[in-house]
N, C-alpha and C. Protein backbone atom coordinates (compact mmCIF):
# COMPACT_ATOMS: atom_id res chain seq x y z
N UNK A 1 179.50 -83.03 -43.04
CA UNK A 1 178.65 -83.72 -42.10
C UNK A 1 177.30 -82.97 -42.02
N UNK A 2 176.17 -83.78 -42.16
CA UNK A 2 174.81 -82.95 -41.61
C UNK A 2 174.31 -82.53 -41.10
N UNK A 3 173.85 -81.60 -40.66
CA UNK A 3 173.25 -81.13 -38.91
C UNK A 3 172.73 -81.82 -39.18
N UNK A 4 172.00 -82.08 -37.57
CA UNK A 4 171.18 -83.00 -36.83
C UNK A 4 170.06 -82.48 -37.02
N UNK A 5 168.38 -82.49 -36.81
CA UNK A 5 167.31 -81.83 -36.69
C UNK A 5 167.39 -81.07 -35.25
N UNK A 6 166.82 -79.80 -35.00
CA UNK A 6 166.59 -79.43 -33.53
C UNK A 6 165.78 -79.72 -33.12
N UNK A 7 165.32 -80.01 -31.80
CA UNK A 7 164.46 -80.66 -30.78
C UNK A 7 163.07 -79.97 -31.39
N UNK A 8 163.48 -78.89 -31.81
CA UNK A 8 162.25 -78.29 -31.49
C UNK A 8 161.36 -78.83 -33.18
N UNK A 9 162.26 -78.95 -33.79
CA UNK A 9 161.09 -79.40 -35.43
C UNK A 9 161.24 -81.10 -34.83
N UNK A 10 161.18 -81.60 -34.12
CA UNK A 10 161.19 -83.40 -33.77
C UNK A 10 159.85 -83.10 -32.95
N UNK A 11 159.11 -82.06 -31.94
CA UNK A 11 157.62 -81.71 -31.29
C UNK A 11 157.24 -81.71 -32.04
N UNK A 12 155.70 -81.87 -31.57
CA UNK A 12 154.66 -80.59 -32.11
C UNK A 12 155.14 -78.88 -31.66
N UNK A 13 154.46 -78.38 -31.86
CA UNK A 13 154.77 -77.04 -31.55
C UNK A 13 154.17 -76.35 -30.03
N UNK A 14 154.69 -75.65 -29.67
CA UNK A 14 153.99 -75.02 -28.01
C UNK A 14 152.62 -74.61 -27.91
N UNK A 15 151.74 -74.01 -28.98
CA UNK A 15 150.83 -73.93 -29.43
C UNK A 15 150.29 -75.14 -29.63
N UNK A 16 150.43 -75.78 -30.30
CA UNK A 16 149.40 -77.52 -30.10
C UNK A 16 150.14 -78.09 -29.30
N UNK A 17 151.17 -78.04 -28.03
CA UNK A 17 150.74 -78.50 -27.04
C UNK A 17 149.90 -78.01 -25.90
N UNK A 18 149.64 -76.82 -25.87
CA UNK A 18 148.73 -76.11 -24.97
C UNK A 18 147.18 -76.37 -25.39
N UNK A 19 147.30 -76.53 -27.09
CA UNK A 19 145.52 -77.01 -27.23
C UNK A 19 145.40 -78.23 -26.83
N UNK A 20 146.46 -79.48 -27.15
CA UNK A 20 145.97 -80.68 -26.69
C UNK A 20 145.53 -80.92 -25.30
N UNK A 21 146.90 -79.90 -24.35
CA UNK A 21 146.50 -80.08 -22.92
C UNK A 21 144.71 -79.49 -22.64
N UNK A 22 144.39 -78.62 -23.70
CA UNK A 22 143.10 -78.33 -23.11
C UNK A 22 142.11 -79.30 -23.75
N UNK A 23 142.66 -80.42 -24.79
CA UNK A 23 141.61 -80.86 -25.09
C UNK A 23 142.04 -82.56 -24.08
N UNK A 24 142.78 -82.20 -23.27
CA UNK A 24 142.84 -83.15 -21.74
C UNK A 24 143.70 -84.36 -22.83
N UNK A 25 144.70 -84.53 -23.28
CA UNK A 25 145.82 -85.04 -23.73
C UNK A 25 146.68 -84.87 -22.55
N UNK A 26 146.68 -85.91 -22.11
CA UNK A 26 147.80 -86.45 -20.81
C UNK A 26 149.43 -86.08 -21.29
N UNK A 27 150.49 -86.33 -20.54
CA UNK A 27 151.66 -85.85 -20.81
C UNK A 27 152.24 -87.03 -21.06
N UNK A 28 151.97 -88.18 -21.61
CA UNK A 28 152.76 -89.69 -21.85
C UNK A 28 153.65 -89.49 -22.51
N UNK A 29 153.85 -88.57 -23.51
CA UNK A 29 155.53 -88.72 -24.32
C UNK A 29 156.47 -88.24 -23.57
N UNK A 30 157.62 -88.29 -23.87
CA UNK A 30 158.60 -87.92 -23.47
C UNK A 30 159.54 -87.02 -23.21
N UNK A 31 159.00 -85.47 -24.19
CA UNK A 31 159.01 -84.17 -23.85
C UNK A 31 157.33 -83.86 -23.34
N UNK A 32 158.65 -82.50 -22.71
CA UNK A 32 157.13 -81.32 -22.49
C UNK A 32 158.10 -79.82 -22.68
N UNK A 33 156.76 -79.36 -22.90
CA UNK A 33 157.21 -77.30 -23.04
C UNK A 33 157.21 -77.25 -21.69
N UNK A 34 158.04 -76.20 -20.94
CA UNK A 34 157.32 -75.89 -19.87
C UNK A 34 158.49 -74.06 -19.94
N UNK A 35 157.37 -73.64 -20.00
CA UNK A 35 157.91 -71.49 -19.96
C UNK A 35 158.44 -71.87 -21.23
N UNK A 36 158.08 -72.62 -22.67
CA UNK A 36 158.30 -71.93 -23.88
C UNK A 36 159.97 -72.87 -24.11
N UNK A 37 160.02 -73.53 -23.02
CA UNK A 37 161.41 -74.76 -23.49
C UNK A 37 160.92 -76.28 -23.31
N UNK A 38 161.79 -77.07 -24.33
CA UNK A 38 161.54 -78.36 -24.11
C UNK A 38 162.54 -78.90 -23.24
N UNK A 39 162.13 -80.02 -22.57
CA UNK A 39 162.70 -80.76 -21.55
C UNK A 39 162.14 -82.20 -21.56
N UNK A 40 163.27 -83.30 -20.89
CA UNK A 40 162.21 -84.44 -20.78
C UNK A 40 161.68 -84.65 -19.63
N UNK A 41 160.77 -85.19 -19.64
CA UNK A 41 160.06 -85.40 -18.14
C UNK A 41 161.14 -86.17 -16.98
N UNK A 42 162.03 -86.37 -17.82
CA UNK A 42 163.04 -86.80 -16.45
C UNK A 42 163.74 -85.94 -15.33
N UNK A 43 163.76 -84.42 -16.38
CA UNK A 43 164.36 -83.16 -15.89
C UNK A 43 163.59 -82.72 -14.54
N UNK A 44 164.55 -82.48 -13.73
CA UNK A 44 162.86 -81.23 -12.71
C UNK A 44 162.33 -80.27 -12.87
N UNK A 45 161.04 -80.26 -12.94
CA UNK A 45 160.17 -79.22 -13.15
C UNK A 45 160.04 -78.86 -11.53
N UNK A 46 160.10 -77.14 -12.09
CA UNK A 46 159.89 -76.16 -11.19
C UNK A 46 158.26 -76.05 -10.55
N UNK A 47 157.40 -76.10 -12.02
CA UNK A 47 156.47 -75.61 -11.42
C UNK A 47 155.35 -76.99 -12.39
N UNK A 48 154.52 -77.58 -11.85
CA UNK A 48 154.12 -78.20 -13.02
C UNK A 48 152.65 -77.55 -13.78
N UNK A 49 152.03 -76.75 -13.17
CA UNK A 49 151.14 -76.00 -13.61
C UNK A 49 151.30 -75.35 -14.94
N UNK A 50 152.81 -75.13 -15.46
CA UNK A 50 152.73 -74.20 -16.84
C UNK A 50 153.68 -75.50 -17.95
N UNK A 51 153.10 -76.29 -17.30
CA UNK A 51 153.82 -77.82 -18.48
C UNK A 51 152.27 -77.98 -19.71
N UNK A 52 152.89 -78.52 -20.73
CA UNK A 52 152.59 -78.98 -21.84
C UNK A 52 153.13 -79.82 -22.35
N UNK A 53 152.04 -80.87 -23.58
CA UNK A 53 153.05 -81.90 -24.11
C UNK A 53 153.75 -81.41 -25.54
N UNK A 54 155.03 -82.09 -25.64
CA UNK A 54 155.56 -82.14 -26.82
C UNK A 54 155.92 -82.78 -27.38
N UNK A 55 155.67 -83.85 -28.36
CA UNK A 55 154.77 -84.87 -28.69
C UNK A 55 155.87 -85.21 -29.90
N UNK A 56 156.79 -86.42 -29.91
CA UNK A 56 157.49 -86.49 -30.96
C UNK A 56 156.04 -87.03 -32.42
N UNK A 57 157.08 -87.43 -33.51
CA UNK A 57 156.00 -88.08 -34.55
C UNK A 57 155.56 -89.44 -34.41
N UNK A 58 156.43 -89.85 -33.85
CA UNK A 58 156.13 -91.44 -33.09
C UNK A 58 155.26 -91.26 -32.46
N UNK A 59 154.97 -90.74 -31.13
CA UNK A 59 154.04 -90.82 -30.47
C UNK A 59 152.79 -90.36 -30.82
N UNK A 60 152.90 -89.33 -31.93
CA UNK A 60 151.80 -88.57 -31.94
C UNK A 60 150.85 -89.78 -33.37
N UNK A 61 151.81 -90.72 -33.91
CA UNK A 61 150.94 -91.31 -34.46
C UNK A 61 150.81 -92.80 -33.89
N UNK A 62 151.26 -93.04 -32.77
CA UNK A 62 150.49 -94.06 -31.81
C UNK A 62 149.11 -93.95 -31.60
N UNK A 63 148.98 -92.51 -31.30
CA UNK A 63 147.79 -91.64 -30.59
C UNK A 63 146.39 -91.96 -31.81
N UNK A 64 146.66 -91.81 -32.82
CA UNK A 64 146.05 -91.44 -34.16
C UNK A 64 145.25 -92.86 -34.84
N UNK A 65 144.35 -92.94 -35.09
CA UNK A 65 143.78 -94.50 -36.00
C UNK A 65 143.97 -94.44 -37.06
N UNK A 66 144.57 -95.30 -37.84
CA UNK A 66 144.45 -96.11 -39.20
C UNK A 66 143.25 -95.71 -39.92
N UNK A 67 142.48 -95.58 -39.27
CA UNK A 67 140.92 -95.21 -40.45
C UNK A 67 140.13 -94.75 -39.38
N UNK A 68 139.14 -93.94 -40.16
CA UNK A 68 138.22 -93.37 -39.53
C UNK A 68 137.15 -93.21 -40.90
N UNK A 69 135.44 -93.85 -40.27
CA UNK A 69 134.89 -94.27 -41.30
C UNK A 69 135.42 -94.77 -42.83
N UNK A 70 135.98 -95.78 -42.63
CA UNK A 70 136.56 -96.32 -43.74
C UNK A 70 137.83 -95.44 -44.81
N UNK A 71 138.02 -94.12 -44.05
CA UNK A 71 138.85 -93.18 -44.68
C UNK A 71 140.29 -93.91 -44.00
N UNK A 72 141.14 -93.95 -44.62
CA UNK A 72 142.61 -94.30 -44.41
C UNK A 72 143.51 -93.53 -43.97
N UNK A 73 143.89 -93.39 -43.06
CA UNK A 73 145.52 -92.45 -42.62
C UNK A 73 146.31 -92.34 -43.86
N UNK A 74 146.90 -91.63 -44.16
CA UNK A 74 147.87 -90.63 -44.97
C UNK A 74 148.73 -90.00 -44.93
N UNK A 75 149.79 -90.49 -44.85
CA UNK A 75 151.36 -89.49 -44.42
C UNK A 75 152.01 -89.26 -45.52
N UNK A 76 152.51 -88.07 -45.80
CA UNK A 76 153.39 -87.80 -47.40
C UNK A 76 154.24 -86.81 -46.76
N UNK A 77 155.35 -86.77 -47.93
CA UNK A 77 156.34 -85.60 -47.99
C UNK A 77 156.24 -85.11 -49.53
N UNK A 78 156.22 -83.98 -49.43
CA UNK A 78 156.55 -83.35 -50.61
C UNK A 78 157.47 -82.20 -50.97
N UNK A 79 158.54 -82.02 -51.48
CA UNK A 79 159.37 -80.99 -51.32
C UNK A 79 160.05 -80.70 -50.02
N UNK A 80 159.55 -79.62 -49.17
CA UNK A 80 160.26 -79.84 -47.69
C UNK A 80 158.94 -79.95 -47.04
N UNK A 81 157.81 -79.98 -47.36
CA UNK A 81 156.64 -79.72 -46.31
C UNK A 81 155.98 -81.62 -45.84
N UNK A 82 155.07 -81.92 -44.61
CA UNK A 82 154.42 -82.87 -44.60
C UNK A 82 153.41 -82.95 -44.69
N UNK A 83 152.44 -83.75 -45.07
CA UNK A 83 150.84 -83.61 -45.17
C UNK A 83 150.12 -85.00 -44.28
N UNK A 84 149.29 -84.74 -43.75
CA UNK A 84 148.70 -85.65 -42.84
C UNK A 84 147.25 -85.85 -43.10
N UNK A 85 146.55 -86.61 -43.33
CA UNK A 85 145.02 -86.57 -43.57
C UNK A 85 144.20 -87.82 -43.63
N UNK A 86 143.19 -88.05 -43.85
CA UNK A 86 142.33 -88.97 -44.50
C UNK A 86 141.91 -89.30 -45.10
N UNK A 87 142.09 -90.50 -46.19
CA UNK A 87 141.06 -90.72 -47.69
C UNK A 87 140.15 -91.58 -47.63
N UNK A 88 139.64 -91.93 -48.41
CA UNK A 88 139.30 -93.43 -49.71
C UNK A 88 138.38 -92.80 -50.70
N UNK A 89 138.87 -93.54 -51.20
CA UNK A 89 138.62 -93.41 -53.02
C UNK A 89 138.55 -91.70 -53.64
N UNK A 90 139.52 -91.06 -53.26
CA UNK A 90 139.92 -89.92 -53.80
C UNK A 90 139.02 -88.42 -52.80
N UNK A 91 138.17 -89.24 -52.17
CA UNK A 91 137.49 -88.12 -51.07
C UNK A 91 138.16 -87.98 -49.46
N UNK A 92 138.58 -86.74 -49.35
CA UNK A 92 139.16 -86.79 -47.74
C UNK A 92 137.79 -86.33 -46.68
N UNK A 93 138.05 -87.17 -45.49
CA UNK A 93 137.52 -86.85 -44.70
C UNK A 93 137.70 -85.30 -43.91
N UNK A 94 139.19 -84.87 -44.03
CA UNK A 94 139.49 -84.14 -43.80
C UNK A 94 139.81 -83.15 -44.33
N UNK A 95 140.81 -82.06 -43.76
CA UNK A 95 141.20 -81.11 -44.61
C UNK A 95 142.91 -81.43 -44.62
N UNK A 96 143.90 -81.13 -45.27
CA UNK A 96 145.14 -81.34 -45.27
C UNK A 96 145.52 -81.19 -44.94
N UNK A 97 146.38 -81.35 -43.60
CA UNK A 97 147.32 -80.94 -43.01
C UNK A 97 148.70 -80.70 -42.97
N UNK A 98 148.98 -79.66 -44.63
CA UNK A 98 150.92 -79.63 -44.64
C UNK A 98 151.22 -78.65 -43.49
N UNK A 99 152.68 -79.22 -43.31
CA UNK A 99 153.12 -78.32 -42.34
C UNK A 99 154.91 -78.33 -42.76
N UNK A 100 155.55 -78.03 -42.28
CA UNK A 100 156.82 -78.03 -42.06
C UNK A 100 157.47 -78.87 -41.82
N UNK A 101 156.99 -79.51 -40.31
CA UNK A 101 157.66 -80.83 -40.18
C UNK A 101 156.46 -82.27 -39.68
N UNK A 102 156.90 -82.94 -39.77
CA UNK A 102 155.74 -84.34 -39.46
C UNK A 102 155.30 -83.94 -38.42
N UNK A 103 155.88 -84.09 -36.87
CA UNK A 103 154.79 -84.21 -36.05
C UNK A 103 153.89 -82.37 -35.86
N UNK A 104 154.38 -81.38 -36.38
CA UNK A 104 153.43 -80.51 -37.08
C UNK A 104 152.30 -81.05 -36.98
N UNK A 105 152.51 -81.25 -38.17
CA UNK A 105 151.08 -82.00 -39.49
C UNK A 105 150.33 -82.98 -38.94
N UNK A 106 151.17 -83.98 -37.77
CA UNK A 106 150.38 -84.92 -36.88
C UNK A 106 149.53 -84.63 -35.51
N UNK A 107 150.22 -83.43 -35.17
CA UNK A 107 149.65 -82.84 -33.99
C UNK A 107 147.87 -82.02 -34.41
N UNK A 108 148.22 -81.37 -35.95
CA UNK A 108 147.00 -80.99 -36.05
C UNK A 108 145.88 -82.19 -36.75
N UNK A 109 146.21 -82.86 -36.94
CA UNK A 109 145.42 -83.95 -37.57
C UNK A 109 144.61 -84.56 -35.97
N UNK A 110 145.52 -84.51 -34.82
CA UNK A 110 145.08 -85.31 -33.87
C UNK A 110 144.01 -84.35 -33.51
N UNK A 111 144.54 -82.77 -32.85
CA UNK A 111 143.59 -82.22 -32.76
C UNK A 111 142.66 -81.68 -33.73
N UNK A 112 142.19 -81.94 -34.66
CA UNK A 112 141.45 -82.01 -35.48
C UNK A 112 139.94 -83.48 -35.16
N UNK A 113 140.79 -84.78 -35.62
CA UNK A 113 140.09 -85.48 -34.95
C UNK A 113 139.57 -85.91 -33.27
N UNK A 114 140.15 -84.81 -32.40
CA UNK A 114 139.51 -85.18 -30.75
C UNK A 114 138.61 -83.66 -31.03
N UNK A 115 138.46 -82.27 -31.57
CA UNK A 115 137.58 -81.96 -31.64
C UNK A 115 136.62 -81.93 -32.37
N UNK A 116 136.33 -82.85 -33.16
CA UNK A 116 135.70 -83.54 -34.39
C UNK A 116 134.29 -84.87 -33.68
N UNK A 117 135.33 -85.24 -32.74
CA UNK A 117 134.80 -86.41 -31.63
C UNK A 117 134.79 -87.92 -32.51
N UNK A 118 136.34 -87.95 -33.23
CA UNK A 118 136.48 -88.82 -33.43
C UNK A 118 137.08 -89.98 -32.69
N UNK A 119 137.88 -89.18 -32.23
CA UNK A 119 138.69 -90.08 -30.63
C UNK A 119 138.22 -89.58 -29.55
N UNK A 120 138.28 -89.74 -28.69
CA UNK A 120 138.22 -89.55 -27.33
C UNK A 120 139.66 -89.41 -26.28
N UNK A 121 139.75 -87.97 -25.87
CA UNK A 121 141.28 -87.67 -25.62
C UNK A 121 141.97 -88.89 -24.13
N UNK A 122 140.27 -89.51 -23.40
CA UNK A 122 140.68 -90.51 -22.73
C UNK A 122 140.96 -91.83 -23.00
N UNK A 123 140.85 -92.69 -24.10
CA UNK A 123 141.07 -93.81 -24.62
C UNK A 123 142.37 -93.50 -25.78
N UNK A 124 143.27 -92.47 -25.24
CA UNK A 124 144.65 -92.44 -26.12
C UNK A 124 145.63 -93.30 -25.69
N UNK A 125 146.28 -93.50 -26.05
CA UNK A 125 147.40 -95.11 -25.64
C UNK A 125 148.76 -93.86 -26.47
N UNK A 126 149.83 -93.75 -25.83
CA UNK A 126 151.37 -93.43 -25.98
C UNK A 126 152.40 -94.08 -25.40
């Protein structure tokens, strides 16, 4: 039988949830870090001051556009790593984002594009 994935490679990581919270990314998904554990927002929080989001891959590519200046969204696997980015016609807008696991690779792509000022962290929909 297979293990299951752990909660924790299905986030982003505690680290890009603390940058998103500073780049004012609301808590709409359905985890959060809070003291370095995940929980769902259904759980009680003790304190909500030391919460963060943790952002499955679903959500984190709700968050994300299809194109940006005519460059196309890009999701791959290769071997065990994921890559996240932007093309057309063989030029990226971006830089590559492999990582380990998808929403990894999606979390930095997002924050990439809200400090880029491609999105705007208030017109995000999750």
């Amino acid at each position: 039988m297979k293990k299951s994935m752990p909660l924790k490679d299905q986030v982003c990581t505690l680290e890009q949830g603390k940058k998103l919270k500073e780049l004012r990314v609301g808590l709409g998904g359905h985890f959060i870090w809070q003291n370095g554990i995940i929980r769902t927002k259904f759980q009680r929080l003790v304190c909500v001051s030391d919460i963060c989001p943790a952002f499955t891959a679903s959500e984190l590519m709700a968050m994300l556009p299809h194109q940006i200046e005519s460059h196309d969204l890009i999701i791959g696997k290769d071997d065990r790593v994921y890559s996240a980015y932007y093309i057309r016609d063989s030029i990226e807008l971006c830089v590559d984002f492999t990582l380990k696991t998808l929403p990894q690779s999606l979390a930095d792509l997002l924050i990439w594009c809200l400090e880029k000022g491609y999105i705007e962290a208030e017109n995000l929909t999750f």
